[in-house]
PDB file of N, CA and C in Angstrom:
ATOM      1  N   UNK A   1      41.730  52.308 -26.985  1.00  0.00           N
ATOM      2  CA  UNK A   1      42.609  52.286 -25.844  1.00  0.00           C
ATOM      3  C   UNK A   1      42.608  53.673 -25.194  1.00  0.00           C
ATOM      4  N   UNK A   2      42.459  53.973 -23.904  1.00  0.00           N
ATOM      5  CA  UNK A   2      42.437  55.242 -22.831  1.00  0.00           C
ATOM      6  C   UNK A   2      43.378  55.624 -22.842  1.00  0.00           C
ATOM      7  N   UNK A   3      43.893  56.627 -22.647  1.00  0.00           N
ATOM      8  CA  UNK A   3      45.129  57.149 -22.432  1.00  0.00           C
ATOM      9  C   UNK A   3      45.215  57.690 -21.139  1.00  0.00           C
ATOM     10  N   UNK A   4      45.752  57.760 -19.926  1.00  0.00           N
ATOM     11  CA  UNK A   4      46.070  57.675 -19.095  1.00  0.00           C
ATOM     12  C   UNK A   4      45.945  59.378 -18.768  1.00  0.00           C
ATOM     13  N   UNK A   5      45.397  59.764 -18.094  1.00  0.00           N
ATOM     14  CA  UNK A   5      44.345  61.688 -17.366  1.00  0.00           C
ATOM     15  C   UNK A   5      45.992  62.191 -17.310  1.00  0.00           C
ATOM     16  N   UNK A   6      46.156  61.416 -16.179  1.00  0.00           N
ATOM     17  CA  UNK A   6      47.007  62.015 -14.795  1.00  0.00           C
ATOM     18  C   UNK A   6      48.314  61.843 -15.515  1.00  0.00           C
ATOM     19  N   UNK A   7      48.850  60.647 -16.383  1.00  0.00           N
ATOM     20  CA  UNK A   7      50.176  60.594 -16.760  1.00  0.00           C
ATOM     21  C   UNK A   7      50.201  61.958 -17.961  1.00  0.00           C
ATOM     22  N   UNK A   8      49.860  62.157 -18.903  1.00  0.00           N
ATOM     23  CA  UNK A   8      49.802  62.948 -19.711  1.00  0.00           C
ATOM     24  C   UNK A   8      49.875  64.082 -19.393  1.00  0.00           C
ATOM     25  N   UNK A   9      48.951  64.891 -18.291  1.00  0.00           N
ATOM     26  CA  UNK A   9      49.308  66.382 -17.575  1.00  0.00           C
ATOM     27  C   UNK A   9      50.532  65.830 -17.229  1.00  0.00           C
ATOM     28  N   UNK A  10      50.887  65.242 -16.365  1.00  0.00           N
ATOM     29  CA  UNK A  10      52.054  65.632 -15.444  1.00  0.00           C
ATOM     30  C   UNK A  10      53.443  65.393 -16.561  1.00  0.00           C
ATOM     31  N   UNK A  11      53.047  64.885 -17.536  1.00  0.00           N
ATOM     32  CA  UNK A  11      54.701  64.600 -18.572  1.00  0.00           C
ATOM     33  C   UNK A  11      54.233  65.935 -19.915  1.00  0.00           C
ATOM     34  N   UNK A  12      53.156  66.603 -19.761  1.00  0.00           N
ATOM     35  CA  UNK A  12      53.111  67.450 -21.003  1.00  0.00           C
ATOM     36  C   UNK A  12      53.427  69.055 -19.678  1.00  0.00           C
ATOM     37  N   UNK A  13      53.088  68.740 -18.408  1.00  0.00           N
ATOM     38  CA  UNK A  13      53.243  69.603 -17.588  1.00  0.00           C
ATOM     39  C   UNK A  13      55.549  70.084 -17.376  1.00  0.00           C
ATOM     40  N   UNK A  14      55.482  69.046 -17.210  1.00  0.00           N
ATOM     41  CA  UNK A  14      57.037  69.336 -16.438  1.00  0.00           C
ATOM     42  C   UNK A  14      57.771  68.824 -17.834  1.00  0.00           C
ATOM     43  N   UNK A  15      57.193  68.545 -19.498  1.00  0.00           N
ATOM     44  CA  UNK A  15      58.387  69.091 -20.449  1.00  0.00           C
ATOM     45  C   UNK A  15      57.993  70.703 -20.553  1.00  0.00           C
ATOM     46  N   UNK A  16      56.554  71.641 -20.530  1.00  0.00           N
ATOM     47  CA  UNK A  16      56.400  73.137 -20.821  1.00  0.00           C
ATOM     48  C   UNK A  16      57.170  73.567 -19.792  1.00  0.00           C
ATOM     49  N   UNK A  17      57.250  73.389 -18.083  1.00  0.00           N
ATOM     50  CA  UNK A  17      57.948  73.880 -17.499  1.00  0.00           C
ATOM     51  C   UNK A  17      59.171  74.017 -17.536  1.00  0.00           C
ATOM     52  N   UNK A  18      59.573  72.419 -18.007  1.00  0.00           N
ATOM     53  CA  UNK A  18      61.184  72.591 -17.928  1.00  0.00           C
ATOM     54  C   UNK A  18      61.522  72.981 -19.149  1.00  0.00           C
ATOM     55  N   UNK A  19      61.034  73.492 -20.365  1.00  0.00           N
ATOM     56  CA  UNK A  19      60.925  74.346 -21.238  1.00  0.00           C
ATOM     57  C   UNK A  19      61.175  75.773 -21.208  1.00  0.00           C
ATOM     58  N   UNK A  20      59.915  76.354 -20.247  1.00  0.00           N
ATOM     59  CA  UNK A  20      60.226  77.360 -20.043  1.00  0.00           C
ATOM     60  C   UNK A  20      61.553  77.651 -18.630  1.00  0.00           C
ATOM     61  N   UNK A  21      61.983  76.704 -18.229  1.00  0.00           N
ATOM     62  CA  UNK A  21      62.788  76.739 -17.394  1.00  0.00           C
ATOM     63  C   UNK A  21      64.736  77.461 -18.126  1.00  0.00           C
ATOM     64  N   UNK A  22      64.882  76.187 -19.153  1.00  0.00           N
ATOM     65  CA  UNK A  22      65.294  76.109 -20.039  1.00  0.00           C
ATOM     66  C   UNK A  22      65.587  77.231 -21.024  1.00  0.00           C
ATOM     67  N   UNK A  23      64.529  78.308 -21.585  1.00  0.00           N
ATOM     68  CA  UNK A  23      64.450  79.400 -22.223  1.00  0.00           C
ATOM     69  C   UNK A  23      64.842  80.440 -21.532  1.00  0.00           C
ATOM     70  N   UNK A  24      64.535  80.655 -20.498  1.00  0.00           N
ATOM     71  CA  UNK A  24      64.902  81.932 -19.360  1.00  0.00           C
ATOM     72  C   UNK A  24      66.254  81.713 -19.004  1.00  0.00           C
ATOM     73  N   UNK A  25      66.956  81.069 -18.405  1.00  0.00           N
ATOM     74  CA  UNK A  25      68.645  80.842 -18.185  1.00  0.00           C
ATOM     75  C   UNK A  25      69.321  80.897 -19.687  1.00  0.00           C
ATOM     76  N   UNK A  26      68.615  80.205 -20.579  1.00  0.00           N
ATOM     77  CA  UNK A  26      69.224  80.473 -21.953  1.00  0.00           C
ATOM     78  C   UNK A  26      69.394  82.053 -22.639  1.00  0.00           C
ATOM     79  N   UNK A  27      68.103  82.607 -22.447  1.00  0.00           N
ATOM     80  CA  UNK A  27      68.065  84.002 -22.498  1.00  0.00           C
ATOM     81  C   UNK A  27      69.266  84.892 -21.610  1.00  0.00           C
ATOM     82  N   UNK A  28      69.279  85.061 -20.532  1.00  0.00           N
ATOM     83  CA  UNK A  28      69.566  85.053 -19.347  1.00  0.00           C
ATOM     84  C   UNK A  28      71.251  85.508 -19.739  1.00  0.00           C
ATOM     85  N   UNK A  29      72.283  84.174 -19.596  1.00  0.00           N
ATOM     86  CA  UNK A  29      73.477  83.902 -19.584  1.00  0.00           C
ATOM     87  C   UNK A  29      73.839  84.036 -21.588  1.00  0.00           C
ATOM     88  N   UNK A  30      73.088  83.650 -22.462  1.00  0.00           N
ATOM     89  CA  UNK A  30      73.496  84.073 -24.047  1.00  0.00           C
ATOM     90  C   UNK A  30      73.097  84.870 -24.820  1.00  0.00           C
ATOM     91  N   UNK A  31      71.396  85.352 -24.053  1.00  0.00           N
ATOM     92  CA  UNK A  31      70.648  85.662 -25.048  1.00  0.00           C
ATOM     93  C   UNK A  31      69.466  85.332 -26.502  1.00  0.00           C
ATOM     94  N   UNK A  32      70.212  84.072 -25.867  1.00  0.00           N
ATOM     95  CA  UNK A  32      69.088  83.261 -27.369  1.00  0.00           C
ATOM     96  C   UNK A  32      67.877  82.844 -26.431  1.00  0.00           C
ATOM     97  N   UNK A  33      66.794  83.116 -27.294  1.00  0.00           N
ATOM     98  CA  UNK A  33      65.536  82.890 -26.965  1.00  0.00           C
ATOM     99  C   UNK A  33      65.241  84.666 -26.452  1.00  0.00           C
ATOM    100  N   UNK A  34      65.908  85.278 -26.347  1.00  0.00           N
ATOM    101  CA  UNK A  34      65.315  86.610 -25.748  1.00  0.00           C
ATOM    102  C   UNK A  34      64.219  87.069 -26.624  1.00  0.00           C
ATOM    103  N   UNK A  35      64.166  87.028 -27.747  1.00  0.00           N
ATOM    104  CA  UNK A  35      62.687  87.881 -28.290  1.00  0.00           C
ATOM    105  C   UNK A  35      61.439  86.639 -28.440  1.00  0.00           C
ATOM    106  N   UNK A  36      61.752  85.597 -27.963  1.00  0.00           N
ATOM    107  CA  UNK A  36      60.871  84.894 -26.983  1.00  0.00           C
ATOM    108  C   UNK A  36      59.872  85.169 -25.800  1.00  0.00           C
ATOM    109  N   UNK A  37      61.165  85.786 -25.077  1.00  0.00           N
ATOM    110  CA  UNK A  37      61.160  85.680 -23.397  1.00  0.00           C
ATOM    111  C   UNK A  37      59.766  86.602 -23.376  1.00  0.00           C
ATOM    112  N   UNK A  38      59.715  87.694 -24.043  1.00  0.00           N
ATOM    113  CA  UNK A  38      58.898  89.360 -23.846  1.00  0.00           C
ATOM    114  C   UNK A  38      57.209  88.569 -24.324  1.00  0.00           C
ATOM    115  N   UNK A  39      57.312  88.401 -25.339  1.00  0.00           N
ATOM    116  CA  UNK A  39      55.534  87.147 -25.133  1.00  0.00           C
ATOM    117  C   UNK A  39      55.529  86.794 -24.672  1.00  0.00           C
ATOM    118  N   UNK A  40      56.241  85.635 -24.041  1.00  0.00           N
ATOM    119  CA  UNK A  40      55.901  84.808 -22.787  1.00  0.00           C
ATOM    120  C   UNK A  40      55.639  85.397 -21.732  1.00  0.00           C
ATOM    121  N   UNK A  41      56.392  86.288 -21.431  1.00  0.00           N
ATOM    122  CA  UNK A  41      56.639  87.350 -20.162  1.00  0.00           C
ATOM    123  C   UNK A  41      54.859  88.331 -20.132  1.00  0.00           C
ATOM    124  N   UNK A  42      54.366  88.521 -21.062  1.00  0.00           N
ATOM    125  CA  UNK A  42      53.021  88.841 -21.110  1.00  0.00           C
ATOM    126  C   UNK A  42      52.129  88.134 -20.941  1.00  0.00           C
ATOM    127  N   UNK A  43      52.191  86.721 -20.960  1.00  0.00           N
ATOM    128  CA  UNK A  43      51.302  85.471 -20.782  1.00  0.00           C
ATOM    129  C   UNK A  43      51.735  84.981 -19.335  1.00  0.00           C
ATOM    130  N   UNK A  44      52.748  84.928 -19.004  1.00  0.00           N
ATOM    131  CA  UNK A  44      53.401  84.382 -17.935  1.00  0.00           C
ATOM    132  C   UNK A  44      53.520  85.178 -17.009  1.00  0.00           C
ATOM    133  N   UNK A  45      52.796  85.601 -15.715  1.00  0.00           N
ATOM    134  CA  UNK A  45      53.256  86.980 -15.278  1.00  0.00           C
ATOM    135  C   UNK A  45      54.282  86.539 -14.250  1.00  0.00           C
ATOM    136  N   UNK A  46      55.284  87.709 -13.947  1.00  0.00           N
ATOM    137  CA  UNK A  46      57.048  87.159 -13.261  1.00  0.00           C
ATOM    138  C   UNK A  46      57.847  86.356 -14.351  1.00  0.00           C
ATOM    139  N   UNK A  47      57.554  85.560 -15.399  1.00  0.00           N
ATOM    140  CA  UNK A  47      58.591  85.494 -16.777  1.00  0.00           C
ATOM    141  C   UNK A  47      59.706  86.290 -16.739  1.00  0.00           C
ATOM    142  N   UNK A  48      61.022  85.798 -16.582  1.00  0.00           N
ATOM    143  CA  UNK A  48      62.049  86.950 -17.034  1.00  0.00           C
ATOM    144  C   UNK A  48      62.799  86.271 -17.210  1.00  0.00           C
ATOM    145  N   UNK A  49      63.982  86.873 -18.242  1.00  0.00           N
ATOM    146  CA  UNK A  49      65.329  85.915 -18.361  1.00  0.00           C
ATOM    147  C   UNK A  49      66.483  86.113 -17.426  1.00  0.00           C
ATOM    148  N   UNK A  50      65.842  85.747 -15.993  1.00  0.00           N
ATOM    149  CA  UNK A  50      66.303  85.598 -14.879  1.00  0.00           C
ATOM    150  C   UNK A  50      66.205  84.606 -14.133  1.00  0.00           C
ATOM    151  N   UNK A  51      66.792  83.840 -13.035  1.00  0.00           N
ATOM    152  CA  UNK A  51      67.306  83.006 -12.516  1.00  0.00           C
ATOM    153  C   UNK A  51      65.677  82.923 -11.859  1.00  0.00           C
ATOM    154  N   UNK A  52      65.454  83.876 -11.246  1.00  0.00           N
ATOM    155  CA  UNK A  52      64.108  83.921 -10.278  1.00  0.00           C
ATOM    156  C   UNK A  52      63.002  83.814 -11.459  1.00  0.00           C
ATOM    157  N   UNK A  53      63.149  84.779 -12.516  1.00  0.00           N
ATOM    158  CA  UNK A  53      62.056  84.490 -13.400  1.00  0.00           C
ATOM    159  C   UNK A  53      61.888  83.217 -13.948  1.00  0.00           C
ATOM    160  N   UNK A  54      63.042  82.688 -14.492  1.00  0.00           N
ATOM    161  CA  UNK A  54      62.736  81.216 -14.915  1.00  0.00           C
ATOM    162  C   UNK A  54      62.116  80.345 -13.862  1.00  0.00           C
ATOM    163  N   UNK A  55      62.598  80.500 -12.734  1.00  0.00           N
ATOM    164  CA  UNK A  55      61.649  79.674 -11.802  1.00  0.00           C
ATOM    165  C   UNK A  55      60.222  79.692 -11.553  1.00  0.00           C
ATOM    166  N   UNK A  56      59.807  81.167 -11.960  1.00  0.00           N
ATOM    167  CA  UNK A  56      58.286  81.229 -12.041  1.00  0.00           C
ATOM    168  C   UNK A  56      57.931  80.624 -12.981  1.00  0.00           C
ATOM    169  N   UNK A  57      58.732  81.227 -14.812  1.00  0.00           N
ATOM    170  CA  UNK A  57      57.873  80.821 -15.473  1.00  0.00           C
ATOM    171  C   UNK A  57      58.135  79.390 -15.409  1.00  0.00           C
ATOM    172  N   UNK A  58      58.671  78.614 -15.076  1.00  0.00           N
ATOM    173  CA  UNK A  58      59.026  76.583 -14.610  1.00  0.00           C
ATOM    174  C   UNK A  58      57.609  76.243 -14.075  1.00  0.00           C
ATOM    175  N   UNK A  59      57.243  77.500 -13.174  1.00  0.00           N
ATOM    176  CA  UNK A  59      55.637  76.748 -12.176  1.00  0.00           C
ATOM    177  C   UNK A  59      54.817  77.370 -13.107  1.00  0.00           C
ATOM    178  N   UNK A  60      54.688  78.217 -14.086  1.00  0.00           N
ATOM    179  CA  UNK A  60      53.626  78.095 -14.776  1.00  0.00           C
ATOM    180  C   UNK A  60      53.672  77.521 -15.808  1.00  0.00           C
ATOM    181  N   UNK A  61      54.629  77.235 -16.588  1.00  0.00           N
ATOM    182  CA  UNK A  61      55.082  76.474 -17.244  1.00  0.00           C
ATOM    183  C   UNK A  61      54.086  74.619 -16.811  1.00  0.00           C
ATOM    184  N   UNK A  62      54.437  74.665 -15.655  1.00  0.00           N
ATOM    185  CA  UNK A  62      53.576  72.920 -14.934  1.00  0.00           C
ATOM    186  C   UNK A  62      52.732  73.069 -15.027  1.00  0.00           C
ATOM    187  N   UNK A  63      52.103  74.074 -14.359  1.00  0.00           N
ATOM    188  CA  UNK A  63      51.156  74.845 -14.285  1.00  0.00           C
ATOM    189  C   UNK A  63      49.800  74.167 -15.647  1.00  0.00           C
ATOM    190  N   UNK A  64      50.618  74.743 -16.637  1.00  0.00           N
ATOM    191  CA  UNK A  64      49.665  75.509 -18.057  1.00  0.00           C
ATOM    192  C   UNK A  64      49.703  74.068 -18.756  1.00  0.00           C
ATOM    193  N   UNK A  65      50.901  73.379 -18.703  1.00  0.00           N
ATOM    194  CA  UNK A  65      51.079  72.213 -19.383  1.00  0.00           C
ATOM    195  C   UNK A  65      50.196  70.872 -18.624  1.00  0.00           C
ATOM    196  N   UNK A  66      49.984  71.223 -17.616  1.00  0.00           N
ATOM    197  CA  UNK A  66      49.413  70.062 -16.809  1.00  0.00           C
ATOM    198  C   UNK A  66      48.133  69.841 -17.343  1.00  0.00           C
ATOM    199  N   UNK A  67      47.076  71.553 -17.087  1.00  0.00           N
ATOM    200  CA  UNK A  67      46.062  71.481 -17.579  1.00  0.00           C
ATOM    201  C   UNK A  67      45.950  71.241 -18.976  1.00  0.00           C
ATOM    202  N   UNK A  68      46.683  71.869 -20.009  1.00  0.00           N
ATOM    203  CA  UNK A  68      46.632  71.508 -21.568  1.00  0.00           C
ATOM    204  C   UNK A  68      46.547  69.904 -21.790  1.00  0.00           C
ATOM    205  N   UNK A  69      47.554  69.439 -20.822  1.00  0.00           N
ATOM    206  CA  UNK A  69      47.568  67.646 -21.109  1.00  0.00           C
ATOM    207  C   UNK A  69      46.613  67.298 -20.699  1.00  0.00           C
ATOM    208  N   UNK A  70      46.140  67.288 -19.261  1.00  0.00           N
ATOM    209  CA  UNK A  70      44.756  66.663 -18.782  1.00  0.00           C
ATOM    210  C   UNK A  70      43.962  66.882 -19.822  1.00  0.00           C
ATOM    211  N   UNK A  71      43.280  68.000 -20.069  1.00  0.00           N
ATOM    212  CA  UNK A  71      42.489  68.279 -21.228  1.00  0.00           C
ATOM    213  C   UNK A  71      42.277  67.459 -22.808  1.00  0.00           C
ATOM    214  N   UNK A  72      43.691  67.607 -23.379  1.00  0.00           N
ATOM    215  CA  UNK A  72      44.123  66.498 -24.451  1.00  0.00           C
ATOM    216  C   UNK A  72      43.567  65.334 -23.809  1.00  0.00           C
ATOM    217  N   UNK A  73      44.122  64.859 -23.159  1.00  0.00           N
ATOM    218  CA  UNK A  73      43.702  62.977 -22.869  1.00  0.00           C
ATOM    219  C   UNK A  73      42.445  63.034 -22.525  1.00  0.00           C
ATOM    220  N   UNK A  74      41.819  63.721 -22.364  1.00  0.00           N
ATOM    221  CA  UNK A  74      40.447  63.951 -21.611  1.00  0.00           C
ATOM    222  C   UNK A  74      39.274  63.710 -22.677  1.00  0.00           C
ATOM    223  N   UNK A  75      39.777  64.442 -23.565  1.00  0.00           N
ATOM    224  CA  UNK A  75      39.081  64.937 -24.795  1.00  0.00           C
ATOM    225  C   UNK A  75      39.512  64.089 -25.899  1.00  0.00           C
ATOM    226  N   UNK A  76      40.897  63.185 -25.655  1.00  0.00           N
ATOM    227  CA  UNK A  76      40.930  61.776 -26.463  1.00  0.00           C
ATOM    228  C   UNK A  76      40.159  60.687 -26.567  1.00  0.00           C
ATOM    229  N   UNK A  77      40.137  60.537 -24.529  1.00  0.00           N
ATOM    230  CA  UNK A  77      39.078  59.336 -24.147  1.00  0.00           C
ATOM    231  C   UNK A  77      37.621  59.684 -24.346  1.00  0.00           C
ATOM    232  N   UNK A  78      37.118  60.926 -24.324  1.00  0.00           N
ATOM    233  CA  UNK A  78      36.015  60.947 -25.018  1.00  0.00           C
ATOM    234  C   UNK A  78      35.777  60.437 -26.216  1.00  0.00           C
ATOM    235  N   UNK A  79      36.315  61.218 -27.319  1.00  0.00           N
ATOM    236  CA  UNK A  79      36.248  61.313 -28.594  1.00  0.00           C
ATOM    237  C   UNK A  79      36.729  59.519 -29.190  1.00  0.00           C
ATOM    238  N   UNK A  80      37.436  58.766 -28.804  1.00  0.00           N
ATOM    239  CA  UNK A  80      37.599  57.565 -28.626  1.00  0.00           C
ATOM    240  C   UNK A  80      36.918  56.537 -28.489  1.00  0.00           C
ATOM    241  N   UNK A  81      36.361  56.518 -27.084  1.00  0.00           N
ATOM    242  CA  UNK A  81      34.928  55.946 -26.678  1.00  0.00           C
ATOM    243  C   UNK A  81      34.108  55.825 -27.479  1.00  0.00           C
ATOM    244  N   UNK A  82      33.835  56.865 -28.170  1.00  0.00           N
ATOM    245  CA  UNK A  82      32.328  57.522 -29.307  1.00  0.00           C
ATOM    246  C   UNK A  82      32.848  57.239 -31.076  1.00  0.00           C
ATOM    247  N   UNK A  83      34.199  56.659 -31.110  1.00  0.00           N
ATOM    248  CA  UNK A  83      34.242  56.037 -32.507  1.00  0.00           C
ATOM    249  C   UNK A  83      34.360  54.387 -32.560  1.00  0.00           C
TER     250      UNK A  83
END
């Protein structure tokens, strides 16, 4: 059975974003997740546990997760096909 390209990026895309969406306001307003935030913030460039930063890292967050998922299902329906 195929697994679906386009559904998989876009639902492995916008849970990393709203992940990293999620981590930055958390950081942000409590502090938890802050010794998080500083790796990400090196991978993620604009990352901050800020209102504006979380919004970046949210689009790379879609961003990174979209392609990781496409990829996964991609590399399922191959590997699938061929067993």
């Amino acid at each position: 059975m195929a697994v679906n390209v386009k559904a998989l990026a876009l639902t492995l895309g916008l849970l990393w974003g709203g992940g990293m969406f999620v981590l930055g306001i958390a950081a942000a307003l409590t502090g938890w997740g802050a010794g998080l935030v500083d790796p990400l913030a090196s991978l993620y460039i604009g990352f901050d546990a800020t209102l504006t930063g979380s919004l970046i890292g949210a689009a790379w967050g879609l961003v990174d997760g979209a392609i990781f998922g496409g990829l996964i299902a991609w590399l399922y329906n191959v590997f699938d096909a061929r067993l």
